[in-house]
PDB file of N, CA and C in Angstrom:
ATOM      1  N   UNK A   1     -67.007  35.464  27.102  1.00  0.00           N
ATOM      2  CA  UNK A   1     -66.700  36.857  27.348  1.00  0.00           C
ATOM      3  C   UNK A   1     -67.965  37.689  27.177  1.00  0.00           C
ATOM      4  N   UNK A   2     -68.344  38.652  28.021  1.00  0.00           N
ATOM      5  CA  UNK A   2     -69.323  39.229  28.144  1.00  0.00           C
ATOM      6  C   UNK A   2     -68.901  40.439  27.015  1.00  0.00           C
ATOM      7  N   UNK A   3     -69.921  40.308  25.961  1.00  0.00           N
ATOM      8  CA  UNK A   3     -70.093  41.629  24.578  1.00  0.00           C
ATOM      9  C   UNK A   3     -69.808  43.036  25.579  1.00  0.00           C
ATOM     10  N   UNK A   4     -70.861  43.053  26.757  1.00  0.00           N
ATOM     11  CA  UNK A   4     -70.580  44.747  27.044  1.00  0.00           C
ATOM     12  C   UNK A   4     -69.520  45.188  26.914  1.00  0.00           C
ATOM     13  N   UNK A   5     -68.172  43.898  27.373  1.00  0.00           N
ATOM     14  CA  UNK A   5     -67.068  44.743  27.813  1.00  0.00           C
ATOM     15  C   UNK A   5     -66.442  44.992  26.338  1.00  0.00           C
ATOM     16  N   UNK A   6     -66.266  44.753  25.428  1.00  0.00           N
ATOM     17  CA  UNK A   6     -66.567  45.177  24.254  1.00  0.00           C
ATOM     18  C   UNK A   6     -66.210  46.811  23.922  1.00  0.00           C
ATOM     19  N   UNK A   7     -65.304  47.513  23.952  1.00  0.00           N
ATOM     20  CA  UNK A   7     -65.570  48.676  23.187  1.00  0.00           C
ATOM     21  C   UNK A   7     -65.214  49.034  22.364  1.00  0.00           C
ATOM     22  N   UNK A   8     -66.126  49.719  21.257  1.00  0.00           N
ATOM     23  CA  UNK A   8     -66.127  49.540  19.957  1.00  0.00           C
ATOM     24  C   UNK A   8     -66.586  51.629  19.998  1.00  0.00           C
ATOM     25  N   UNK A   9     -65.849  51.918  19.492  1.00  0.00           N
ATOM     26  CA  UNK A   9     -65.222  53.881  19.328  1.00  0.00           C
ATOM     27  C   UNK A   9     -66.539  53.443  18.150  1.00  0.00           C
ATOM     28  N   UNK A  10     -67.286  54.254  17.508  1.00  0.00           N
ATOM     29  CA  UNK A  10     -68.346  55.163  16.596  1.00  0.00           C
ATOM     30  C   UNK A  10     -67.171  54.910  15.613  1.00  0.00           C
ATOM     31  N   UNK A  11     -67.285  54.379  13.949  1.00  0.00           N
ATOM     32  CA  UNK A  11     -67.204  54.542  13.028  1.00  0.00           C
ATOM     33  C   UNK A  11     -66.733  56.045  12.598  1.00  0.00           C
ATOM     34  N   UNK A  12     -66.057  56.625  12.148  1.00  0.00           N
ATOM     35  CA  UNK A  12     -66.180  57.469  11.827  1.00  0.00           C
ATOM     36  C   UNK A  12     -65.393  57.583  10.508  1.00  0.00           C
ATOM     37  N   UNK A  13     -64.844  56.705   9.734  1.00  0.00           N
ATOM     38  CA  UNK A  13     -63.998  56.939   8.505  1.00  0.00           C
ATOM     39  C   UNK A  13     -63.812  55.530   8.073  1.00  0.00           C
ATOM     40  N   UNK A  14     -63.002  55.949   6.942  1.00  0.00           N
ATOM     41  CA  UNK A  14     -62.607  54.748   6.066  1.00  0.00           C
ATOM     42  C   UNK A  14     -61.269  54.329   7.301  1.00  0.00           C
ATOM     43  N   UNK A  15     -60.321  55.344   7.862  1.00  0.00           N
ATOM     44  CA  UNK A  15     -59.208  54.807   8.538  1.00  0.00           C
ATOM     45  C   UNK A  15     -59.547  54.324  10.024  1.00  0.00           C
ATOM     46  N   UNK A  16     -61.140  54.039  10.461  1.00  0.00           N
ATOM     47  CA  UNK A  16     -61.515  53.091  11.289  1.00  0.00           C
ATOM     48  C   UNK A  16     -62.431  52.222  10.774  1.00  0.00           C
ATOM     49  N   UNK A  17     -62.334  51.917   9.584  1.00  0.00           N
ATOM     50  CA  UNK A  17     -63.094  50.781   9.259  1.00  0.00           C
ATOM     51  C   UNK A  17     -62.313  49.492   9.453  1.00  0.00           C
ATOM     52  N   UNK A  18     -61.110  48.947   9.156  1.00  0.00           N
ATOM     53  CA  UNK A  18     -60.722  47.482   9.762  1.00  0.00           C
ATOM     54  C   UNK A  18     -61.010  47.138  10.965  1.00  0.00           C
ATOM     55  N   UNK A  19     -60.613  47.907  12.170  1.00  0.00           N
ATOM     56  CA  UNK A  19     -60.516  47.996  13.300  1.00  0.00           C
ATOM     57  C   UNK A  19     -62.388  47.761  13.977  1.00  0.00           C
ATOM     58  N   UNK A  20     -63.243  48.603  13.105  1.00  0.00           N
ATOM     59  CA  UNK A  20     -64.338  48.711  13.409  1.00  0.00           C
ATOM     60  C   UNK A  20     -65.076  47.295  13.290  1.00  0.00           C
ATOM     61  N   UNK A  21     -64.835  47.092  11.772  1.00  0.00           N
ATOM     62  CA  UNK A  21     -65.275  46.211  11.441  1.00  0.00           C
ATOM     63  C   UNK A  21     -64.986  44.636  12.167  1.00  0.00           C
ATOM     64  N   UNK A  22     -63.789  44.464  12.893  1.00  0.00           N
ATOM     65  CA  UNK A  22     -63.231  42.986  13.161  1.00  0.00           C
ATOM     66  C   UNK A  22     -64.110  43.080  14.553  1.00  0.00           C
ATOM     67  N   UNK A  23     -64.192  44.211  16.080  1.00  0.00           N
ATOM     68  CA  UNK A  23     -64.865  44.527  16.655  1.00  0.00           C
ATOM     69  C   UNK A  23     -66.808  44.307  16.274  1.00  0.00           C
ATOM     70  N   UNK A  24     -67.219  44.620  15.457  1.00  0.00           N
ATOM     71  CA  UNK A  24     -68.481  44.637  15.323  1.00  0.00           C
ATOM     72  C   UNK A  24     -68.852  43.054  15.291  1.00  0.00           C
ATOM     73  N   UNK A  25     -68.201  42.678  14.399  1.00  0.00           N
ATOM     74  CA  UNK A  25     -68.594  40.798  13.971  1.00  0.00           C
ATOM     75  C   UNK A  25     -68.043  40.016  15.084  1.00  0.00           C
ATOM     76  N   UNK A  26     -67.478  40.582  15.869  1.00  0.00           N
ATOM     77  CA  UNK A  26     -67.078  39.955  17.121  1.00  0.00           C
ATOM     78  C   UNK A  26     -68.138  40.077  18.371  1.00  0.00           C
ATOM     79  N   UNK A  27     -68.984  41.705  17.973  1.00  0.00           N
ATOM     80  CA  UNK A  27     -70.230  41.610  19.122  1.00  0.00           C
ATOM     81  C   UNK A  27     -71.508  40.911  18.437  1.00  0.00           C
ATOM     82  N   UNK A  28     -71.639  41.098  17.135  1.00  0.00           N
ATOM     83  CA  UNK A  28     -73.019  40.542  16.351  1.00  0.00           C
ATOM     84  C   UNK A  28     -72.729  39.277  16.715  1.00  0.00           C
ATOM     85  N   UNK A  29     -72.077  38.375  16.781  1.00  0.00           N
ATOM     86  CA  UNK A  29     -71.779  37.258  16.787  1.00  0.00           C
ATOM     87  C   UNK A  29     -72.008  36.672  18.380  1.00  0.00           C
ATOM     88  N   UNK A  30     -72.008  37.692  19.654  1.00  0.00           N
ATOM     89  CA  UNK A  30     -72.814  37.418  20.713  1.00  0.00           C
ATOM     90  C   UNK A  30     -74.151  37.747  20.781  1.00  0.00           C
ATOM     91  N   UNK A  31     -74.638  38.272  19.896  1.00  0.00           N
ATOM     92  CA  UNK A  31     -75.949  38.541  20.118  1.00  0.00           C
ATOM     93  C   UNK A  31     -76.821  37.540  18.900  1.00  0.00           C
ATOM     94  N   UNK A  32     -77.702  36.468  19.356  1.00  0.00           N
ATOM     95  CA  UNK A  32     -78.634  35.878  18.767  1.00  0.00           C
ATOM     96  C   UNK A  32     -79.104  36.017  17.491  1.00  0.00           C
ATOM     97  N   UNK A  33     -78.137  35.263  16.533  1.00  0.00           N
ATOM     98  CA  UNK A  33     -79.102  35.462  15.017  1.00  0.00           C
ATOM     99  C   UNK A  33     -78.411  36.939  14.673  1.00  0.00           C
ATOM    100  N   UNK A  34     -77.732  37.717  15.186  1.00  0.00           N
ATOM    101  CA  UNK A  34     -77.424  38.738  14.378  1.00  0.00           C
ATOM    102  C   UNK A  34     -76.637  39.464  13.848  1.00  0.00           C
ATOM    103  N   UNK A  35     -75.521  38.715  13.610  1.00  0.00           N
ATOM    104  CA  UNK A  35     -74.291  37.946  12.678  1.00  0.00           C
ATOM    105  C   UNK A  35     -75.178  37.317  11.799  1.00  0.00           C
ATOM    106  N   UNK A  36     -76.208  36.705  11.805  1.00  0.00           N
ATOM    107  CA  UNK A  36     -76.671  35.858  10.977  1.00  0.00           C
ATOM    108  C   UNK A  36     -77.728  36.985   9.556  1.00  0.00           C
ATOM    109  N   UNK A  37     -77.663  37.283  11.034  1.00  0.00           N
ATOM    110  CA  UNK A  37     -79.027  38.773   9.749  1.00  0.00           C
ATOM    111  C   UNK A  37     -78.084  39.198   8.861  1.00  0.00           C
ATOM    112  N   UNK A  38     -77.220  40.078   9.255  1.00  0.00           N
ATOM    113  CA  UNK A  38     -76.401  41.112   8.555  1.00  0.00           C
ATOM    114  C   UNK A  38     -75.512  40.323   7.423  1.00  0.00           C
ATOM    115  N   UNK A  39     -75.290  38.896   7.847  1.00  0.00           N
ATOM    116  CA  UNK A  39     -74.656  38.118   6.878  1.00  0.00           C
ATOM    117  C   UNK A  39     -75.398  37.709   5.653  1.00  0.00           C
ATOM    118  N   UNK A  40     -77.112  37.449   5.964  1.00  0.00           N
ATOM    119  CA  UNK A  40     -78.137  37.009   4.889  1.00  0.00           C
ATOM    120  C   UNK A  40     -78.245  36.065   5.341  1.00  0.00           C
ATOM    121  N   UNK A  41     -77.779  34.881   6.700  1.00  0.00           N
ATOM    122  CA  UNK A  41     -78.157  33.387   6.667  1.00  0.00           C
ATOM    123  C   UNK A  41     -79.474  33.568   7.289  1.00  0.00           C
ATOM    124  N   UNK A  42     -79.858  34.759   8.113  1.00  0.00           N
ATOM    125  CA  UNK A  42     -80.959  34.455   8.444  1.00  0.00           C
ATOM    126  C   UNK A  42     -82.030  35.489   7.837  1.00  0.00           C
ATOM    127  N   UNK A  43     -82.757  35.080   7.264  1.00  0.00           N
ATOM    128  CA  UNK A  43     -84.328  36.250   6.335  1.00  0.00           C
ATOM    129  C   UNK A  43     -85.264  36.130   7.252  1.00  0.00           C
ATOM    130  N   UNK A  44     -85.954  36.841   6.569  1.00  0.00           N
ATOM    131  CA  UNK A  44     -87.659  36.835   7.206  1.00  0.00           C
ATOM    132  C   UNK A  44     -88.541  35.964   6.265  1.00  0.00           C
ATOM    133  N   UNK A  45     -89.376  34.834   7.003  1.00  0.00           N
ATOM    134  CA  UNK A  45     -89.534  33.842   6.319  1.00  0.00           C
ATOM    135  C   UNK A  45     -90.607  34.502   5.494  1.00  0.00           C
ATOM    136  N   UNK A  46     -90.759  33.647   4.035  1.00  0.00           N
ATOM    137  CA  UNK A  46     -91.661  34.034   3.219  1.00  0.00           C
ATOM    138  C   UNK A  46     -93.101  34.072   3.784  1.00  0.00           C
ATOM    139  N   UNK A  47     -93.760  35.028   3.509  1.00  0.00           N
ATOM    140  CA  UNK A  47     -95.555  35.030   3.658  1.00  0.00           C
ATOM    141  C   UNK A  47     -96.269  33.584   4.003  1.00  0.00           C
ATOM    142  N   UNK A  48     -97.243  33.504   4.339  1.00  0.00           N
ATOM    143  CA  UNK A  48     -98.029  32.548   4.827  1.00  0.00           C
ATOM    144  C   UNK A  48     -99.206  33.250   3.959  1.00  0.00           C
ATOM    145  N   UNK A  49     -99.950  32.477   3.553  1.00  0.00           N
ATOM    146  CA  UNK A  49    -101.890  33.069   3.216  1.00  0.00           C
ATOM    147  C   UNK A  49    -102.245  32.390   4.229  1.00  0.00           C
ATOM    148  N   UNK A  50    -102.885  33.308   5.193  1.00  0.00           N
ATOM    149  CA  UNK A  50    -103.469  32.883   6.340  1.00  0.00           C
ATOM    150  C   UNK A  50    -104.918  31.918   6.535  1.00  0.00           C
ATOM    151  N   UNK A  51    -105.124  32.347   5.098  1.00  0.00           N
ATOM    152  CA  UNK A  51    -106.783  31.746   4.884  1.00  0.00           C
ATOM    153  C   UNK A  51    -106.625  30.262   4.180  1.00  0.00           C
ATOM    154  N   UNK A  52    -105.230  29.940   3.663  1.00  0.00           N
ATOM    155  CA  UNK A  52    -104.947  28.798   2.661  1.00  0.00           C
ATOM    156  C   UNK A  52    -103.998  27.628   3.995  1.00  0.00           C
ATOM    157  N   UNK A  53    -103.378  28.421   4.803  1.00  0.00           N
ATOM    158  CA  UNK A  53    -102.157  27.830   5.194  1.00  0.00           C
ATOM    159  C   UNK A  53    -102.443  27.445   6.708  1.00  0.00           C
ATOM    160  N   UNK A  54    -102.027  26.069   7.265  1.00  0.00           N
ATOM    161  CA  UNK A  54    -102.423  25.268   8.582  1.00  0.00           C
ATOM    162  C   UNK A  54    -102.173  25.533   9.581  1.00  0.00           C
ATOM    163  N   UNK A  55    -102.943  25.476  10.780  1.00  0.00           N
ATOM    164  CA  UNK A  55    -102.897  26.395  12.114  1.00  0.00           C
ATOM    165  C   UNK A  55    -101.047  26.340  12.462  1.00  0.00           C
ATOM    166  N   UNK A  56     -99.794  24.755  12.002  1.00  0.00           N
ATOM    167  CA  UNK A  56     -98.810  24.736  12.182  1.00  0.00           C
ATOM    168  C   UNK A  56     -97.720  25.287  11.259  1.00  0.00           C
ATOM    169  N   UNK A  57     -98.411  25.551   9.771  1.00  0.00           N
ATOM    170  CA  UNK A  57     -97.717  26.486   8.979  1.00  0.00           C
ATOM    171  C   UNK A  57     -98.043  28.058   9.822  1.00  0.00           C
ATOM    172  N   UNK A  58     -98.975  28.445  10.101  1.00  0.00           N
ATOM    173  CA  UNK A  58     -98.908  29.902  10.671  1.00  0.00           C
ATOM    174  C   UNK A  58     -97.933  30.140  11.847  1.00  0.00           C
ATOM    175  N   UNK A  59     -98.583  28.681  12.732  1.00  0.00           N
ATOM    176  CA  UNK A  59     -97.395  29.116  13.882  1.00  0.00           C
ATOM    177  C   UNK A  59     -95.919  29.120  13.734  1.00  0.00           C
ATOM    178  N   UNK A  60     -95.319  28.005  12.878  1.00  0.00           N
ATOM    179  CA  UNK A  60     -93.840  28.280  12.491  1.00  0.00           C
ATOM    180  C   UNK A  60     -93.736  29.470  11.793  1.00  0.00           C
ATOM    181  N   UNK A  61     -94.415  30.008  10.913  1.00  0.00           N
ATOM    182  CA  UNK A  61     -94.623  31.455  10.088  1.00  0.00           C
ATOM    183  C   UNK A  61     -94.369  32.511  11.451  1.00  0.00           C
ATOM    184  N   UNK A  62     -94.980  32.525  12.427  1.00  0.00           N
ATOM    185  CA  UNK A  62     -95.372  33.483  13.517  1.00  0.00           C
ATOM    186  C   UNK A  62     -93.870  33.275  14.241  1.00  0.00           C
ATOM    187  N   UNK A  63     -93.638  31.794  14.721  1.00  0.00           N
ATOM    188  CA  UNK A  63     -92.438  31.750  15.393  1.00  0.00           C
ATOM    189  C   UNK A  63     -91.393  32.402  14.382  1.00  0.00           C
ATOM    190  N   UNK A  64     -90.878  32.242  13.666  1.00  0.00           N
ATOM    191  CA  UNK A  64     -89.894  32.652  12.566  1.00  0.00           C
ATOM    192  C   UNK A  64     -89.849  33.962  12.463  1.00  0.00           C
ATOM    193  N   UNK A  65     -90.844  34.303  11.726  1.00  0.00           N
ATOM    194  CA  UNK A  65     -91.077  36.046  11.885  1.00  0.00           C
ATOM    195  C   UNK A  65     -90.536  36.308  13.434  1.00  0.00           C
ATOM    196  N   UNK A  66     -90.839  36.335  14.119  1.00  0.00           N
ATOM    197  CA  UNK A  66     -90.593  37.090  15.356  1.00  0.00           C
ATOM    198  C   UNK A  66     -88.696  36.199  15.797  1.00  0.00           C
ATOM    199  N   UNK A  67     -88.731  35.111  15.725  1.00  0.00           N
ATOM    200  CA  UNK A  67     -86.973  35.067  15.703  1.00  0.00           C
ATOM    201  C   UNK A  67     -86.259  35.900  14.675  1.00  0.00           C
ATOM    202  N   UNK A  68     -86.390  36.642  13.870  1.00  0.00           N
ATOM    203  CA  UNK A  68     -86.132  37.211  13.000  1.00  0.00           C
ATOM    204  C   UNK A  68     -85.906  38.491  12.887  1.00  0.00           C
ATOM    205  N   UNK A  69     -87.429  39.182  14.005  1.00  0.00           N
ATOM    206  CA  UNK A  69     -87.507  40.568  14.169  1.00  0.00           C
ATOM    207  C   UNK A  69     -86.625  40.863  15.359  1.00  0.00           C
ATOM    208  N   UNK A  70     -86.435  39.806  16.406  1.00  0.00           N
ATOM    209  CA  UNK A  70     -85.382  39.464  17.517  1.00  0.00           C
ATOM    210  C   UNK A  70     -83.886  40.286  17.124  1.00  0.00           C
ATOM    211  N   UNK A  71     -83.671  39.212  16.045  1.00  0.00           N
ATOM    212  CA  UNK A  71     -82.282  38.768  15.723  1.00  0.00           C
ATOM    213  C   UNK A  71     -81.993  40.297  15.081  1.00  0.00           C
ATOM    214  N   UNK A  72     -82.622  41.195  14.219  1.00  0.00           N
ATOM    215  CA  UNK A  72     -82.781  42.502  13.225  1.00  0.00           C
ATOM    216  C   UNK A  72     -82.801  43.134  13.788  1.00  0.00           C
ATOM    217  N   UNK A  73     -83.660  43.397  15.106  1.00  0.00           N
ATOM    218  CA  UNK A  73     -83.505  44.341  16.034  1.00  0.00           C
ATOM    219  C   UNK A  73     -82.089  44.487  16.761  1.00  0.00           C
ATOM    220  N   UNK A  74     -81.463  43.219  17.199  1.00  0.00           N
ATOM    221  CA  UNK A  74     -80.177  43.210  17.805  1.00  0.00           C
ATOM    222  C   UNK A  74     -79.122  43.745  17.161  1.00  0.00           C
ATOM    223  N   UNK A  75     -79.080  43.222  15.803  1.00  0.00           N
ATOM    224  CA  UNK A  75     -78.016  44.121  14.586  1.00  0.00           C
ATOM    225  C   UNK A  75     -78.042  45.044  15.002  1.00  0.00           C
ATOM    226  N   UNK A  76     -79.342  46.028  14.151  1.00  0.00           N
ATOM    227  CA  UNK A  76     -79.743  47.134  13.942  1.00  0.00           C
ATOM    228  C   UNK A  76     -79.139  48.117  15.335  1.00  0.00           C
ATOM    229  N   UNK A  77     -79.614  47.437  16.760  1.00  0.00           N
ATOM    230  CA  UNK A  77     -79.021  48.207  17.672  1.00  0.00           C
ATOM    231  C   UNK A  77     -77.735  48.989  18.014  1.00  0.00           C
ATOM    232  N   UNK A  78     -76.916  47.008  17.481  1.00  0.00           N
ATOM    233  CA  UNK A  78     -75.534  47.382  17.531  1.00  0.00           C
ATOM    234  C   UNK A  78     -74.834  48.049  16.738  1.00  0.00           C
ATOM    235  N   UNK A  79     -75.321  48.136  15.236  1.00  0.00           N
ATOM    236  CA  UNK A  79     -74.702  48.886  14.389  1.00  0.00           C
ATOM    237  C   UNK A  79     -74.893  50.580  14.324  1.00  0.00           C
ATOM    238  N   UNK A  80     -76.236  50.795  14.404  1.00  0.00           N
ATOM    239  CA  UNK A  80     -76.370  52.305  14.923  1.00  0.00           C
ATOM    240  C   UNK A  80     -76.013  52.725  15.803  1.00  0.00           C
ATOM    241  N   UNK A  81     -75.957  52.059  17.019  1.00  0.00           N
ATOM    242  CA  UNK A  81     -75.148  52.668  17.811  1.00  0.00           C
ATOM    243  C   UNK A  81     -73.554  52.820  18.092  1.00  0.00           C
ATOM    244  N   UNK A  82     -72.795  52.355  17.205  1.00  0.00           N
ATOM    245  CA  UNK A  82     -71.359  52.635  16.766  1.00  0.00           C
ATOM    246  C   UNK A  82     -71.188  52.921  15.513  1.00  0.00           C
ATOM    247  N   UNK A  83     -71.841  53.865  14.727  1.00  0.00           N
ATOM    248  CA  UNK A  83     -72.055  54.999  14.287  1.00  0.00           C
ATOM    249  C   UNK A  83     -71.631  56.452  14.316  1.00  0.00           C
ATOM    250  N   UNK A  84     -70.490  57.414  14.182  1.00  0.00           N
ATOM    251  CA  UNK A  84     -70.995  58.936  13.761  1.00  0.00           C
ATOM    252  C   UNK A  84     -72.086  58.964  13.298  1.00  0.00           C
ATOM    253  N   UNK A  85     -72.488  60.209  13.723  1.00  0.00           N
ATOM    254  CA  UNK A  85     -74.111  60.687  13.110  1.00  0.00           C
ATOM    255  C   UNK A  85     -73.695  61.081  11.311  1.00  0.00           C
ATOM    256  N   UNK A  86     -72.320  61.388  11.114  1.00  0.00           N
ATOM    257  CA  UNK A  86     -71.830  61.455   9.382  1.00  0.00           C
ATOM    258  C   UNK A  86     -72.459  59.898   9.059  1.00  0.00           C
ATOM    259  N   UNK A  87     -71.904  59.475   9.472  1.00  0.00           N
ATOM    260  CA  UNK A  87     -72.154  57.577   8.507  1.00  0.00           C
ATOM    261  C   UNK A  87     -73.280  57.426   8.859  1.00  0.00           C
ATOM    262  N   UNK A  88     -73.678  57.464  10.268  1.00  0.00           N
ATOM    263  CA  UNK A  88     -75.293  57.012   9.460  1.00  0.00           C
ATOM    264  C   UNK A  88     -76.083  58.039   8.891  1.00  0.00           C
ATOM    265  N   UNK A  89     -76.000  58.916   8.770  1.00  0.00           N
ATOM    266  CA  UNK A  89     -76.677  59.589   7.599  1.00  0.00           C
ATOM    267  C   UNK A  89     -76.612  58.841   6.589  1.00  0.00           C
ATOM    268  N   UNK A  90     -75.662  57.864   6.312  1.00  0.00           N
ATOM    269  CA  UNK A  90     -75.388  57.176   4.961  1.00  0.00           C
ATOM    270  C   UNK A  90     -76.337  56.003   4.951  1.00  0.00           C
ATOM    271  N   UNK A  91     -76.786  55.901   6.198  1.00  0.00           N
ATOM    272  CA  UNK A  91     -77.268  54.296   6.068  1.00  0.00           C
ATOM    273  C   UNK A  91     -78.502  54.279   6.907  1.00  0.00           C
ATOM    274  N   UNK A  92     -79.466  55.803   7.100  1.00  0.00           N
ATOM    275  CA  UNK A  92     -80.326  55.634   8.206  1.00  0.00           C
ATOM    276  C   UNK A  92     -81.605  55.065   7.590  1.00  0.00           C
ATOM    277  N   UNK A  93     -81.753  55.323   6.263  1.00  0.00           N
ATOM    278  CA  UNK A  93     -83.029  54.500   5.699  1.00  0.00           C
ATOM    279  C   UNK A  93     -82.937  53.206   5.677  1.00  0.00           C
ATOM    280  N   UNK A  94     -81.883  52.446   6.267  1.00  0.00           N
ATOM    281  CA  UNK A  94     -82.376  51.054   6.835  1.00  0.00           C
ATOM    282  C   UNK A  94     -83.355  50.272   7.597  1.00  0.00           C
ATOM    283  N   UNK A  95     -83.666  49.704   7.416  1.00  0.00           N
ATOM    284  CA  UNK A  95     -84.970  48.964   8.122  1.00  0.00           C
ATOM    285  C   UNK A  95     -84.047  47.518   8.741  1.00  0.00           C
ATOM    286  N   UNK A  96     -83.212  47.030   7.833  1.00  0.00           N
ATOM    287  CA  UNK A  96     -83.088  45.676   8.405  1.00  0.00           C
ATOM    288  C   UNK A  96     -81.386  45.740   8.170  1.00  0.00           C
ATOM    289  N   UNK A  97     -80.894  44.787   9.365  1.00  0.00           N
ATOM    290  CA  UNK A  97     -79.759  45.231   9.170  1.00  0.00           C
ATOM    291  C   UNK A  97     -78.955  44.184   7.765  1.00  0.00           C
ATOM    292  N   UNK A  98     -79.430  43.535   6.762  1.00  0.00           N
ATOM    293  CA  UNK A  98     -78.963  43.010   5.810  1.00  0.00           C
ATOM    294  C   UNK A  98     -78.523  43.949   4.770  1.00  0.00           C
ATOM    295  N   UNK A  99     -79.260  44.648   5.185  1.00  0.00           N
ATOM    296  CA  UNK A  99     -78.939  46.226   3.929  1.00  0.00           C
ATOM    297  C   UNK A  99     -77.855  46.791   4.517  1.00  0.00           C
ATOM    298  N   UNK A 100     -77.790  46.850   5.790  1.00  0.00           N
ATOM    299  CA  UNK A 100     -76.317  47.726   6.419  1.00  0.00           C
ATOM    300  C   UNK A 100     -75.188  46.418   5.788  1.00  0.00           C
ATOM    301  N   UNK A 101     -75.563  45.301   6.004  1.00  0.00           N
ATOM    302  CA  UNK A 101     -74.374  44.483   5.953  1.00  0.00           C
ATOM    303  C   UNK A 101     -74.146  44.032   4.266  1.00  0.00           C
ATOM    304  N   UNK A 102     -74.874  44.515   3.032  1.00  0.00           N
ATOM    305  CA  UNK A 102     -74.412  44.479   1.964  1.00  0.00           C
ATOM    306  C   UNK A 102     -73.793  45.698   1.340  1.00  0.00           C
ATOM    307  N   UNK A 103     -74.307  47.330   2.313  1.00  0.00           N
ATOM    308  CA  UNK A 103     -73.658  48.356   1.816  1.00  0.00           C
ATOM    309  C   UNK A 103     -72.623  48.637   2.721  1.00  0.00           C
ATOM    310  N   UNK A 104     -72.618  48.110   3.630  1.00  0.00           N
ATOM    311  CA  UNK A 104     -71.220  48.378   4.848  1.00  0.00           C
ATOM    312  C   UNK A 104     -69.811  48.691   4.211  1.00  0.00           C
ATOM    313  N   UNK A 105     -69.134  48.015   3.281  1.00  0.00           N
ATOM    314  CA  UNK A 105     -68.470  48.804   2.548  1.00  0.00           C
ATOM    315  C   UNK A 105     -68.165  49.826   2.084  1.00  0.00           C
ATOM    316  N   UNK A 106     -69.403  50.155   1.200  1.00  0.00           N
ATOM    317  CA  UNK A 106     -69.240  51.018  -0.018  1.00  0.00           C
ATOM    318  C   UNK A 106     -69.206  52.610   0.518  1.00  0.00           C
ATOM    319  N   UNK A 107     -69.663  52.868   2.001  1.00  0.00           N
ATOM    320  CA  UNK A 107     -69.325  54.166   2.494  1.00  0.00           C
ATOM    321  C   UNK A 107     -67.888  54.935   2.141  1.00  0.00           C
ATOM    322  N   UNK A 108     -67.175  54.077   2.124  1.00  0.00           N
ATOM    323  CA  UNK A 108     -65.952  54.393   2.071  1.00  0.00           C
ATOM    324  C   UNK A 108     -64.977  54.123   0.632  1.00  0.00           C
ATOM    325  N   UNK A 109     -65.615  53.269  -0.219  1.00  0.00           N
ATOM    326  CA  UNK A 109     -65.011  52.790  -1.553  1.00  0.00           C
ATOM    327  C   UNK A 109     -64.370  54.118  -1.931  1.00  0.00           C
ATOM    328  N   UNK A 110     -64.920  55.051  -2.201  1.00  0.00           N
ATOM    329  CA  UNK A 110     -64.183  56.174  -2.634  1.00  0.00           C
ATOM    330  C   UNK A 110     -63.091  56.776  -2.307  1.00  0.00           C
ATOM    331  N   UNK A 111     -63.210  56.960  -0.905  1.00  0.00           N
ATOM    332  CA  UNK A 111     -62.422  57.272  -0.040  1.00  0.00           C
ATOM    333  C   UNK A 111     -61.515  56.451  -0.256  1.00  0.00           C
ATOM    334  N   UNK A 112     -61.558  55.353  -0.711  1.00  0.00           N
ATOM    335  CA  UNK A 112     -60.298  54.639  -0.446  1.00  0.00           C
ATOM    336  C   UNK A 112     -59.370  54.489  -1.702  1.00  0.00           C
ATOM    337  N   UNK A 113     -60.035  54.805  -2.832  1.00  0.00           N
ATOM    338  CA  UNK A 113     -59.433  55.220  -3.975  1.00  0.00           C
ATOM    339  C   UNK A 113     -58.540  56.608  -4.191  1.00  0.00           C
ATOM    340  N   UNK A 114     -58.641  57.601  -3.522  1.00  0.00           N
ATOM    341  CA  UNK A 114     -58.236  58.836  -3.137  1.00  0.00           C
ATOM    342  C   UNK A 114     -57.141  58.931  -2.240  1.00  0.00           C
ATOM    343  N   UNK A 115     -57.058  57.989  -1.278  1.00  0.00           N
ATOM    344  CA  UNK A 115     -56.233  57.374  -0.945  1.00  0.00           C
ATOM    345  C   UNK A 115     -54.392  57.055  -1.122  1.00  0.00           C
TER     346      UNK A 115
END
């Protein structure tokens, strides 16, 4: 099934978060590695010392890094862009989407206690 056809309404509350949420892991999960980011299976591989480490440690270092920045970029796309501009205010100092996918919750914890 092609992700575009996919539509997934902007986040906008705790009373579209199930709905949002089963939708989102259903498109991260077509896009390369990024289900994997937001889950933690996939990191950014540890440092290389470029001056210590072998022309085939750099290049797997180089390949990795960049499957990585791939896979982070794809999250990152999909999750900001099904977004209210309210929620991501909550979450725009992200850089990688592992941070969206360990605080993805807690936007709403409150809210849901009030409840």
């Amino acid at each position: 099934m092609d992700s575009t056809k996919v539509q997934v309404k902007p986040l906008r509350g705790s009373s579209d978060w199930p709905l949002w949420k089963h939708k989102i892991v259903f498109v991260l999960k077509t896009r390369a590695g990024a289900n994997d980011v937001v889950q933690g299976r996939l990191c950014a591989p540890a440092p290389v010392s470029f001056t210590s480490a072998s022309q085939s440690e750099r290049e797997k270092y180089a390949a990795d890094l960049e499957k990585y920045k791939e896979a982070n970029n794809e999250a990152m796309t999909v999750l900001t862009n099904t977004l209210e501009d309210e929620v991501l205010h909550k979450v725009i100092r992200f850089q990688h989407a592992r941070e969206f996918g360990t605080y993805k919750e807690k936007p709403f914890s409150s809210e849901r206690r009030k409840e």
